[in-house]
Structure formats: C-alpha cells, structure tokens
PDB file of N, CA and C in Angstrom:
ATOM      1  N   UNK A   1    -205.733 -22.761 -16.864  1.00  0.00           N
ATOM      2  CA  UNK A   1    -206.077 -21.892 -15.767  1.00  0.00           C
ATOM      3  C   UNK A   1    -207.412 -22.353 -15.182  1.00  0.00           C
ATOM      4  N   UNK A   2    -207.638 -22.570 -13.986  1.00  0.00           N
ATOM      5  CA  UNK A   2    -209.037 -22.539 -13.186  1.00  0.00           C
ATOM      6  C   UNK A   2    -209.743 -21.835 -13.155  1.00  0.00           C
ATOM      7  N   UNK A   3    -211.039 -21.804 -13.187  1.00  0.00           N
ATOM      8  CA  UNK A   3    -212.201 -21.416 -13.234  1.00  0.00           C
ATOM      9  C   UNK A   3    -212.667 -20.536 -12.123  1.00  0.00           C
ATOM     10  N   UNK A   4    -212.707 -19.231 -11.683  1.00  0.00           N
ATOM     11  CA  UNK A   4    -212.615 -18.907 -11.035  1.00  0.00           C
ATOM     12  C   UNK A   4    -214.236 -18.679 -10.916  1.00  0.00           C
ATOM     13  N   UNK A   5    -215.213 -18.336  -9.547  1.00  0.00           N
ATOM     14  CA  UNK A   5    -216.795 -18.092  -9.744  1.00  0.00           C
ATOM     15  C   UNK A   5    -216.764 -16.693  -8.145  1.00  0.00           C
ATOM     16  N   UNK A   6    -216.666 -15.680  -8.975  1.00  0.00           N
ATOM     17  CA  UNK A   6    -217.332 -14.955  -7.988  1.00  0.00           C
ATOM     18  C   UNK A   6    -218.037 -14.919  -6.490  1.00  0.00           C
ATOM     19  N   UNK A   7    -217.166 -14.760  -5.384  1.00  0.00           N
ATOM     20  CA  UNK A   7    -218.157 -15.311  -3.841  1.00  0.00           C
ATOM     21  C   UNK A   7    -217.829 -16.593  -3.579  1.00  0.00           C
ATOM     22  N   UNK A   8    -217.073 -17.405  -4.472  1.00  0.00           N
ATOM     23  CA  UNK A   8    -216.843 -18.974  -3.713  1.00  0.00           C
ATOM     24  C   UNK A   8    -216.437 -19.111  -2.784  1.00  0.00           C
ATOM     25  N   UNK A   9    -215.391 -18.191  -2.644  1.00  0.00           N
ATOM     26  CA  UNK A   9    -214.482 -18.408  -1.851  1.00  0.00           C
ATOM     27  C   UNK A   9    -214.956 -17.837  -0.323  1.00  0.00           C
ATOM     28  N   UNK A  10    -214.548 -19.247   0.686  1.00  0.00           N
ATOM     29  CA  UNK A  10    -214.846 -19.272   2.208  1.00  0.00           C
ATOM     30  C   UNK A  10    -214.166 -17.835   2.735  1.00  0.00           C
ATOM     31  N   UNK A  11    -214.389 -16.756   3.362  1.00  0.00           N
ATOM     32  CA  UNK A  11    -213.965 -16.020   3.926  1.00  0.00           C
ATOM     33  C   UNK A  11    -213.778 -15.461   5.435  1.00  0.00           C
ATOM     34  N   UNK A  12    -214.584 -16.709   6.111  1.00  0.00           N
ATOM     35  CA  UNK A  12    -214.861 -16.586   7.559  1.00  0.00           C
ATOM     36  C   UNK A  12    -213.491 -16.388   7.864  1.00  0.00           C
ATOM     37  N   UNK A  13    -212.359 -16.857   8.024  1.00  0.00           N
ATOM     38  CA  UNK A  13    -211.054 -16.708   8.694  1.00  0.00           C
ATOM     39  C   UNK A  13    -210.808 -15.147   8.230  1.00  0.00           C
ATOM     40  N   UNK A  14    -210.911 -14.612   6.785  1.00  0.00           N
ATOM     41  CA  UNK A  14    -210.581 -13.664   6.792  1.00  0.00           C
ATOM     42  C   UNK A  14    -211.571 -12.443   7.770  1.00  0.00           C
ATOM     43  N   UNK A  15    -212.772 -12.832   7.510  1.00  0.00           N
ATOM     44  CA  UNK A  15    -213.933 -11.448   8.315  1.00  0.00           C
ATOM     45  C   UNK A  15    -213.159 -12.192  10.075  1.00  0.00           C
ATOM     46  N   UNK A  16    -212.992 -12.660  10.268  1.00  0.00           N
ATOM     47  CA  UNK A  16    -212.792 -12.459  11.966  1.00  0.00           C
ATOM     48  C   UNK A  16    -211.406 -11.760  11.816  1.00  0.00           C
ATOM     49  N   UNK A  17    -210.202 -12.213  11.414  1.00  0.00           N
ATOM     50  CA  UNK A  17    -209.540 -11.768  11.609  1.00  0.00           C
ATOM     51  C   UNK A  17    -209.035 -10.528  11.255  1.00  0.00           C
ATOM     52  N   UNK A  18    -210.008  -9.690  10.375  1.00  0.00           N
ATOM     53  CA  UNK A  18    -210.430  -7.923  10.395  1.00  0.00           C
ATOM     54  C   UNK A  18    -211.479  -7.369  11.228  1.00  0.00           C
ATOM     55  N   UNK A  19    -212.232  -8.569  11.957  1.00  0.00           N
ATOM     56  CA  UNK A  19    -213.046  -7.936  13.637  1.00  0.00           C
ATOM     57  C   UNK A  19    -212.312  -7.868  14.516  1.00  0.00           C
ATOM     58  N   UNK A  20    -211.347  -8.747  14.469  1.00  0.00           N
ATOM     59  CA  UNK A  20    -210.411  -8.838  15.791  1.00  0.00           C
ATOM     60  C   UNK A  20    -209.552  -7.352  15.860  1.00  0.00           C
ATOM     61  N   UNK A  21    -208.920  -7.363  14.438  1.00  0.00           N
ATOM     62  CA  UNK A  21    -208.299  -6.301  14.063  1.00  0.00           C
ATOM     63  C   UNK A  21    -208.483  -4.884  14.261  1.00  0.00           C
ATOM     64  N   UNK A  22    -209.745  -4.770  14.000  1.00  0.00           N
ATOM     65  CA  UNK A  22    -210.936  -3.612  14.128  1.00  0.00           C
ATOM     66  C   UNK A  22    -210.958  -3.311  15.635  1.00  0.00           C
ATOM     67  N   UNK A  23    -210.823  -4.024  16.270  1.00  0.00           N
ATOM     68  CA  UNK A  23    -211.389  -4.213  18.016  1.00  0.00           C
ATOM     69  C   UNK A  23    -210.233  -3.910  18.383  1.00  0.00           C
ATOM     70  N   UNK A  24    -209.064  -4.346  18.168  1.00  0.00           N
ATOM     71  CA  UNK A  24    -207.799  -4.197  18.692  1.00  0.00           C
ATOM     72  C   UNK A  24    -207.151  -2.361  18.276  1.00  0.00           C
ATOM     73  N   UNK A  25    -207.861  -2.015  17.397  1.00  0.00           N
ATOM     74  CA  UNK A  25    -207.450  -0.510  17.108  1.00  0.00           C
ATOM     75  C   UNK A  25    -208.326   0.154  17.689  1.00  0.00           C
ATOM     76  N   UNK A  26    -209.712  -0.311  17.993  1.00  0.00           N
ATOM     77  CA  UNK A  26    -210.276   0.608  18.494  1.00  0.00           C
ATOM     78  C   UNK A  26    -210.206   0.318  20.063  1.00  0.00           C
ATOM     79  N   UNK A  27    -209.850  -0.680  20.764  1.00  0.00           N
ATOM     80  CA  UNK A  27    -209.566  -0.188  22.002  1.00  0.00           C
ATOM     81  C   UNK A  27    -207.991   0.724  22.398  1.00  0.00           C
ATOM     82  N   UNK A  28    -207.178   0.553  21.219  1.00  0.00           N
ATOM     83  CA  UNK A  28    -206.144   1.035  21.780  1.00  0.00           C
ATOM     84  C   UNK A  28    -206.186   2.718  21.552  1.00  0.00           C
ATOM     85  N   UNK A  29    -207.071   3.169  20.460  1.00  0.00           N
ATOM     86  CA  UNK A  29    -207.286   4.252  20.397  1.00  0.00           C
ATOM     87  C   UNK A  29    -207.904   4.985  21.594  1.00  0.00           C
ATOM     88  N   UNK A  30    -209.348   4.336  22.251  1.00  0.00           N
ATOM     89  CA  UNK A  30    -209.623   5.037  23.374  1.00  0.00           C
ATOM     90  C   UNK A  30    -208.705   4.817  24.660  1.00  0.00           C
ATOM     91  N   UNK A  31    -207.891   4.009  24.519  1.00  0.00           N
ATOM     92  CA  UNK A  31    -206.644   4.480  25.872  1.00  0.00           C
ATOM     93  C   UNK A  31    -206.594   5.427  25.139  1.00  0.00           C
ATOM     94  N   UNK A  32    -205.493   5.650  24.189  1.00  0.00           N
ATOM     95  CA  UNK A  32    -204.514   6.476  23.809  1.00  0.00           C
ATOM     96  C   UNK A  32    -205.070   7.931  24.135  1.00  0.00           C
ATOM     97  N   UNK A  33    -206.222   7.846  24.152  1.00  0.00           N
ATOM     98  CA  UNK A  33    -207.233   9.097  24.240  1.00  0.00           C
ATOM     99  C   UNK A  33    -207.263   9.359  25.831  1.00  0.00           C
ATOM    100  N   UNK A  34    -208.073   8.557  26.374  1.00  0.00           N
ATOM    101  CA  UNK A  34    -207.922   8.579  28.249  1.00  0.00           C
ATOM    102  C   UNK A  34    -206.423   8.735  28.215  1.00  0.00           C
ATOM    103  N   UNK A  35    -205.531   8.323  27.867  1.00  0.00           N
ATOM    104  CA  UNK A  35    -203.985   8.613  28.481  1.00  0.00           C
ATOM    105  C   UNK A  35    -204.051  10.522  28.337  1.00  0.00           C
ATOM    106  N   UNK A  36    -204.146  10.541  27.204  1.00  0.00           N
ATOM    107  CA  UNK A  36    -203.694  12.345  26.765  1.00  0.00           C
ATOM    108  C   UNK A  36    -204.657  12.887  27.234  1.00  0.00           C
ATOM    109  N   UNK A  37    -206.026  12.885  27.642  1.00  0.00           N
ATOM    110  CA  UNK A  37    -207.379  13.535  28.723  1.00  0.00           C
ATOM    111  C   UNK A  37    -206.289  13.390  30.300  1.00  0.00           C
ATOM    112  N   UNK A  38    -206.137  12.144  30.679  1.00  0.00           N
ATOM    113  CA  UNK A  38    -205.404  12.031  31.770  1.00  0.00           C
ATOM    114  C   UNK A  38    -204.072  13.128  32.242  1.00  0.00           C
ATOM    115  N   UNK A  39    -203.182  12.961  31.145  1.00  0.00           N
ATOM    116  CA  UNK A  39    -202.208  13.668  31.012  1.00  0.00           C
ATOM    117  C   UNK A  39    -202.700  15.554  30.793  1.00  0.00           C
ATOM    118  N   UNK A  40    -203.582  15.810  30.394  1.00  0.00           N
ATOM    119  CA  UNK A  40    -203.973  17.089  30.066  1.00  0.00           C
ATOM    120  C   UNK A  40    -204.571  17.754  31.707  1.00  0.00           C
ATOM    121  N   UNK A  41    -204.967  17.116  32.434  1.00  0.00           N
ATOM    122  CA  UNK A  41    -205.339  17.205  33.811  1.00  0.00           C
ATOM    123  C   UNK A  41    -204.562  17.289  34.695  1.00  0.00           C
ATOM    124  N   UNK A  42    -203.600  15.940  34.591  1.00  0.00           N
ATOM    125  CA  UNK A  42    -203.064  15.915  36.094  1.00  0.00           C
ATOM    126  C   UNK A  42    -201.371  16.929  35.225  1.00  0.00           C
ATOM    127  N   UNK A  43    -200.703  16.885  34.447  1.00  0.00           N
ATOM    128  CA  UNK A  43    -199.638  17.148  34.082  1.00  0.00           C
ATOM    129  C   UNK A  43    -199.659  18.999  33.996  1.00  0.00           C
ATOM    130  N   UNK A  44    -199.774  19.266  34.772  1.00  0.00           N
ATOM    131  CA  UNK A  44    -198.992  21.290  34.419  1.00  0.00           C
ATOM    132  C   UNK A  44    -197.938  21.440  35.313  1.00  0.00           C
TER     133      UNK A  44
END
C-alpha cells in the first residue's frame, strides 16, 4: 500500500470547481427569488 501524507494532494481543480458550483447556485437562487417577487406583484 502507498504512503499516503496528509495535504499532498493538488486540489486546485477541485476548489474551482466548488466556486464555480457555489456561483452557479447562488445566481440561480436570486432569479428564482426575483421570479416569485415578480410573480407576487404582477400575478392577482
């Protein structure tokens, strides 16, 4: 078995691709939000 050492391991591909991730939920959340504000206004 290999030697494994705590922190070796390169993780840049992983941290962007949970910023990207992060960014992509949080813009779709504030539509989703302006949509139902939108909808709460113009819709009676």
């Amino acid at each position: 078995m290999a030697d494994h050492e705590h922190g070796s391991m390169d993780i840049k591909v992983q941290e962007q691709t949970f910023a990207s991730f992060m960014s992509f939920v949080t813009r779709t959340g504030i539509i989703i939000l302006l949509l139902l504000v939108l909808m709460a206004i113009f819709i009676r």
